[in-house]
C-alpha atoms as a PDB file:
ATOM      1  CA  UNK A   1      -8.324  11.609   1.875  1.00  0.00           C
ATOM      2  CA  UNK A   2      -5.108  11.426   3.953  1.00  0.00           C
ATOM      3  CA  UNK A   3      -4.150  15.055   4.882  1.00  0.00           C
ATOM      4  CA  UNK A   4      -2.253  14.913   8.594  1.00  0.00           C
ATOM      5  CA  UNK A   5       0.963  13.842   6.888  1.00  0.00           C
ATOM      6  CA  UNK A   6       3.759  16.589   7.048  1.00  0.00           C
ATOM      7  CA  UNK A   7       5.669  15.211   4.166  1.00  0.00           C
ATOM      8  CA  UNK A   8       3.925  15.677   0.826  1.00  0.00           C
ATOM      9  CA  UNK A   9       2.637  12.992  -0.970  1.00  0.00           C
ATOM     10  CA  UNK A  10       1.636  12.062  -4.186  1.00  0.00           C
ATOM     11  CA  UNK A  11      -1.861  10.874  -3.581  1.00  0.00           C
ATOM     12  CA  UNK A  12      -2.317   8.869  -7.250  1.00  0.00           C
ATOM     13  CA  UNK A  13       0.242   6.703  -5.550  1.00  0.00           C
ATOM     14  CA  UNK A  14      -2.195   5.583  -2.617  1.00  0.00           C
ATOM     15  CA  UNK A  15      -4.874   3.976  -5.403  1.00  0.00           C
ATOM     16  CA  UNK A  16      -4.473   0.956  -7.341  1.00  0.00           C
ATOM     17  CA  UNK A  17      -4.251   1.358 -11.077  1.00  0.00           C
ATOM     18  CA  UNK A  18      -7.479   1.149 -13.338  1.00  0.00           C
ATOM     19  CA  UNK A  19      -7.906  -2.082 -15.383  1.00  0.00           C
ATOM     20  CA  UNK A  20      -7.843  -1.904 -19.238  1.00  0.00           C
ATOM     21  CA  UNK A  21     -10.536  -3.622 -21.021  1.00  0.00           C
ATOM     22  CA  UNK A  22      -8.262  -5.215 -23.156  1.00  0.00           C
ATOM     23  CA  UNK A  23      -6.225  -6.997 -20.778  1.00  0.00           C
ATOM     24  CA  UNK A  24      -5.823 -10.825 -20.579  1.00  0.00           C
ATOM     25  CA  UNK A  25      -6.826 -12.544 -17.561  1.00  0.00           C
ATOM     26  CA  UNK A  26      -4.560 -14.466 -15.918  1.00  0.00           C
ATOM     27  CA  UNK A  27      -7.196 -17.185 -14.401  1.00  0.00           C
ATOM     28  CA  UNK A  28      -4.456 -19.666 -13.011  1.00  0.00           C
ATOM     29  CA  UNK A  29      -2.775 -16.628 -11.220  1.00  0.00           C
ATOM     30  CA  UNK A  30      -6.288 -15.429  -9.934  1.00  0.00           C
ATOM     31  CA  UNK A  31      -7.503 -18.672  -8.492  1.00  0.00           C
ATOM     32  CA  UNK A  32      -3.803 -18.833  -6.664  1.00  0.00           C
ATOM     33  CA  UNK A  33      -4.428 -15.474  -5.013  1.00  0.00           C
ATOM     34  CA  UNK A  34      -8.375 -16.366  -4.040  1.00  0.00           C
ATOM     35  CA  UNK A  35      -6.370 -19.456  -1.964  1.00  0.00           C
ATOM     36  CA  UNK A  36      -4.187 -17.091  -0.142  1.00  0.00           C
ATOM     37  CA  UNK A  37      -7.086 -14.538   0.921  1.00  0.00           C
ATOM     38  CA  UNK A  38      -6.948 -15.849   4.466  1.00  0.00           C
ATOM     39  CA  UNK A  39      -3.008 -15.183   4.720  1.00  0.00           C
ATOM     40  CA  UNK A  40      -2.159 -11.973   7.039  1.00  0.00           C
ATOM     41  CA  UNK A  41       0.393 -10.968   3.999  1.00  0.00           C
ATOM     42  CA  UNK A  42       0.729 -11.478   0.373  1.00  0.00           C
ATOM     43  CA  UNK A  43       3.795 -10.934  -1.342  1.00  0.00           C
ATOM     44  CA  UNK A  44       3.630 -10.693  -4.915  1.00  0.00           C
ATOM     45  CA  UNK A  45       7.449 -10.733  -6.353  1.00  0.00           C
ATOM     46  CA  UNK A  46       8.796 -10.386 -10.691  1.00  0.00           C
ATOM     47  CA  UNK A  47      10.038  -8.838 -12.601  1.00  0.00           C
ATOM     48  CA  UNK A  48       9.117  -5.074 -13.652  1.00  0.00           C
ATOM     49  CA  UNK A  49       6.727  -5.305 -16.611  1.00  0.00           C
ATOM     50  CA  UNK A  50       5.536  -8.951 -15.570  1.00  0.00           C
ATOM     51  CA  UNK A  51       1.851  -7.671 -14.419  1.00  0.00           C
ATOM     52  CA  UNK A  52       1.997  -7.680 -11.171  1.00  0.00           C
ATOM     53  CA  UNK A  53      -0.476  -4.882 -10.765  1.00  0.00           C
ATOM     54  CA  UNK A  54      -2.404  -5.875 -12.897  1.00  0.00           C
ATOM     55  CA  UNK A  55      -2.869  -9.264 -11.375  1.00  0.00           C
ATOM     56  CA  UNK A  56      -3.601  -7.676  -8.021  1.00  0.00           C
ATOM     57  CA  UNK A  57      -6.220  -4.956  -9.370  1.00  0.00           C
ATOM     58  CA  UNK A  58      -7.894  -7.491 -11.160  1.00  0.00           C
ATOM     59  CA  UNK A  59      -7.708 -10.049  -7.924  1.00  0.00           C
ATOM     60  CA  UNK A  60      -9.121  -7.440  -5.975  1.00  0.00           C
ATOM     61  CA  UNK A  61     -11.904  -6.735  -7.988  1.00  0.00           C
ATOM     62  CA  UNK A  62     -13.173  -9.561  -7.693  1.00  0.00           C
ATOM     63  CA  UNK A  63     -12.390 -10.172  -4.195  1.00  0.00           C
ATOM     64  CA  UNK A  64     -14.591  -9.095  -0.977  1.00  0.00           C
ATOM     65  CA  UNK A  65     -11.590  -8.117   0.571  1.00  0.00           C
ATOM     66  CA  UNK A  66     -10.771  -4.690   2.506  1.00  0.00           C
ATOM     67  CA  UNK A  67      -7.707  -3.515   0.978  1.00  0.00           C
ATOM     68  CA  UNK A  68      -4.783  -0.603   0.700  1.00  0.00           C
ATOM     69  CA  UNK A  69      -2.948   0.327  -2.183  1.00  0.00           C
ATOM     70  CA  UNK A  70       0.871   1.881  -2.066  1.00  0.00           C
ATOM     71  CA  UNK A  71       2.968   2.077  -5.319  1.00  0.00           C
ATOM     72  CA  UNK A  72       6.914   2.774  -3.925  1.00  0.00           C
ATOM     73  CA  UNK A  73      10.221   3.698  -5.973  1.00  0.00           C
ATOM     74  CA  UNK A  74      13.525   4.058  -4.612  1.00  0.00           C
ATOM     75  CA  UNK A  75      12.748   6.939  -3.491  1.00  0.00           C
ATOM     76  CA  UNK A  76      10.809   5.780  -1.055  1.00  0.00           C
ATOM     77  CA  UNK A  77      12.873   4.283   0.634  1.00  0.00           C
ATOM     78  CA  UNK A  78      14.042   6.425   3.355  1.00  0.00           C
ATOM     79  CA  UNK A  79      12.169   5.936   6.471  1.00  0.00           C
ATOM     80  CA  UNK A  80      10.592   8.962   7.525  1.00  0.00           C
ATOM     81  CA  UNK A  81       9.327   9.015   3.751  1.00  0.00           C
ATOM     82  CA  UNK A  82       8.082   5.330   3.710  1.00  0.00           C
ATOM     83  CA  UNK A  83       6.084   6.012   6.920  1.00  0.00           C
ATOM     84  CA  UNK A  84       4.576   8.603   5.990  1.00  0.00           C
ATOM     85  CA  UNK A  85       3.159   6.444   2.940  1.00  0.00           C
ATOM     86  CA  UNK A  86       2.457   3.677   4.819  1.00  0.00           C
ATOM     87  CA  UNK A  87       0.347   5.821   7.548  1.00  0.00           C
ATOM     88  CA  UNK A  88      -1.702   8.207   4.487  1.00  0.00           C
ATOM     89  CA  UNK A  89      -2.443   4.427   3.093  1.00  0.00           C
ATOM     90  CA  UNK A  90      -4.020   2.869   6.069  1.00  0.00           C
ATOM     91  CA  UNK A  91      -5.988   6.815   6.492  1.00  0.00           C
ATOM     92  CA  UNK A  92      -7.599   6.271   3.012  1.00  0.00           C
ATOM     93  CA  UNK A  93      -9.204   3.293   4.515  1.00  0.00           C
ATOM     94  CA  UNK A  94      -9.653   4.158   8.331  1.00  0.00           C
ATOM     95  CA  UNK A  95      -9.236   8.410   8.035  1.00  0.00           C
ATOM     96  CA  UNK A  96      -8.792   8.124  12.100  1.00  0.00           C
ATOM     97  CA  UNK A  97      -5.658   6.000  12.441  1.00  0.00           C
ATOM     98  CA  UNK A  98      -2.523   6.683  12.329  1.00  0.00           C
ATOM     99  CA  UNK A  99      -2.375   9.756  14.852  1.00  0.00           C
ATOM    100  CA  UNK A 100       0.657   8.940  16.890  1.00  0.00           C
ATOM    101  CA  UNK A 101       2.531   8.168  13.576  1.00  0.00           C
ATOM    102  CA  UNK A 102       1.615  11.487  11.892  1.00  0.00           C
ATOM    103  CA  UNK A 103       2.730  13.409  15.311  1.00  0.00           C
ATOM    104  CA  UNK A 104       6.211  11.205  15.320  1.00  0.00           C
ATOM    105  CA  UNK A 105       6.936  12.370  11.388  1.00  0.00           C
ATOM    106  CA  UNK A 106       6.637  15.827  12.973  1.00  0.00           C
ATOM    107  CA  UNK A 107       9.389  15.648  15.473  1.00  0.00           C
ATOM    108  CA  UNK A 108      13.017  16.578  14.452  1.00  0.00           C
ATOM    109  CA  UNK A 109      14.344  13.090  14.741  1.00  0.00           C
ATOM    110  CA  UNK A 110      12.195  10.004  14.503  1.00  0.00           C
ATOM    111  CA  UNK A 111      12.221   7.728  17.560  1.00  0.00           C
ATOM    112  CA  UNK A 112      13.779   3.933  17.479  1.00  0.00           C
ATOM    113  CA  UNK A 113      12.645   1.536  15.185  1.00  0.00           C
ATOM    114  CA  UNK A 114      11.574  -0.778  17.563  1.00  0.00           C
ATOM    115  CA  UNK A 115       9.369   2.213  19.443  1.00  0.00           C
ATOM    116  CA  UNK A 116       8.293   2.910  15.597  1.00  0.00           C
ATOM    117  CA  UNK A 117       6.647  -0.323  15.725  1.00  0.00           C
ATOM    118  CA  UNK A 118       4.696  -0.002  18.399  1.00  0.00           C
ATOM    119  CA  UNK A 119       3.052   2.990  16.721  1.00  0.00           C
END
């Protein structure tokens, strides 16, 4: 469980959503995202309300893959914020990581983006 952040976050956020037992499988869509398993990054892109999460949960069910789950809003979207997500995501899988991020969203002003990336 991801606790060295010092920005709260809202943990439910870090886990992808349960599937209903009612909910119609998209096969087509599935086989499409079994062919991309050995990209680095998937991008999934609609619409709100188009079942995008859906589609993944359900892809990654079935799938053998090691995976991370981060639901963002707008609000989000401020950088010492979205690190901090990003970095208690990648902890619920390796708890270890992440150290030198977590110590950087301590400091009073974040370093450079491009010394961010490094991290």
């Amino acid at each position: 469980m991801p606790t060295k952040s010092p920005i709260p976050i809202i943990r439910s956020k870090l886990y992808r959503p349960q599937i209903a037992n009612d909910v119609v499988e998209r096969r087509r869509l599935l086989e499409l995202a079994k062919k991309s398993e050995g990209n680095p990054v998937i991008l999934v892109s609609a619409q709100a309300s188009y079942g995008k999460s859906t589609l993944v949960s359900q892809w990654l069910n079935e799938s053998d893959l090691k995976s991370a789950w981060l639901a963002l809003d707008p609000a989000d979207g401020e950088l010492r914020q979205f690190l901090a997500y990003v970095a208690a995501t990648i902890e619920v899988l390796f708890p270890d990581a992440c150290q030198e991020t977590s110590a950087c969203l301590r400091m009073a002003a974040l370093p450079s983006t491009q010394a961010l990336a490094v991290f």
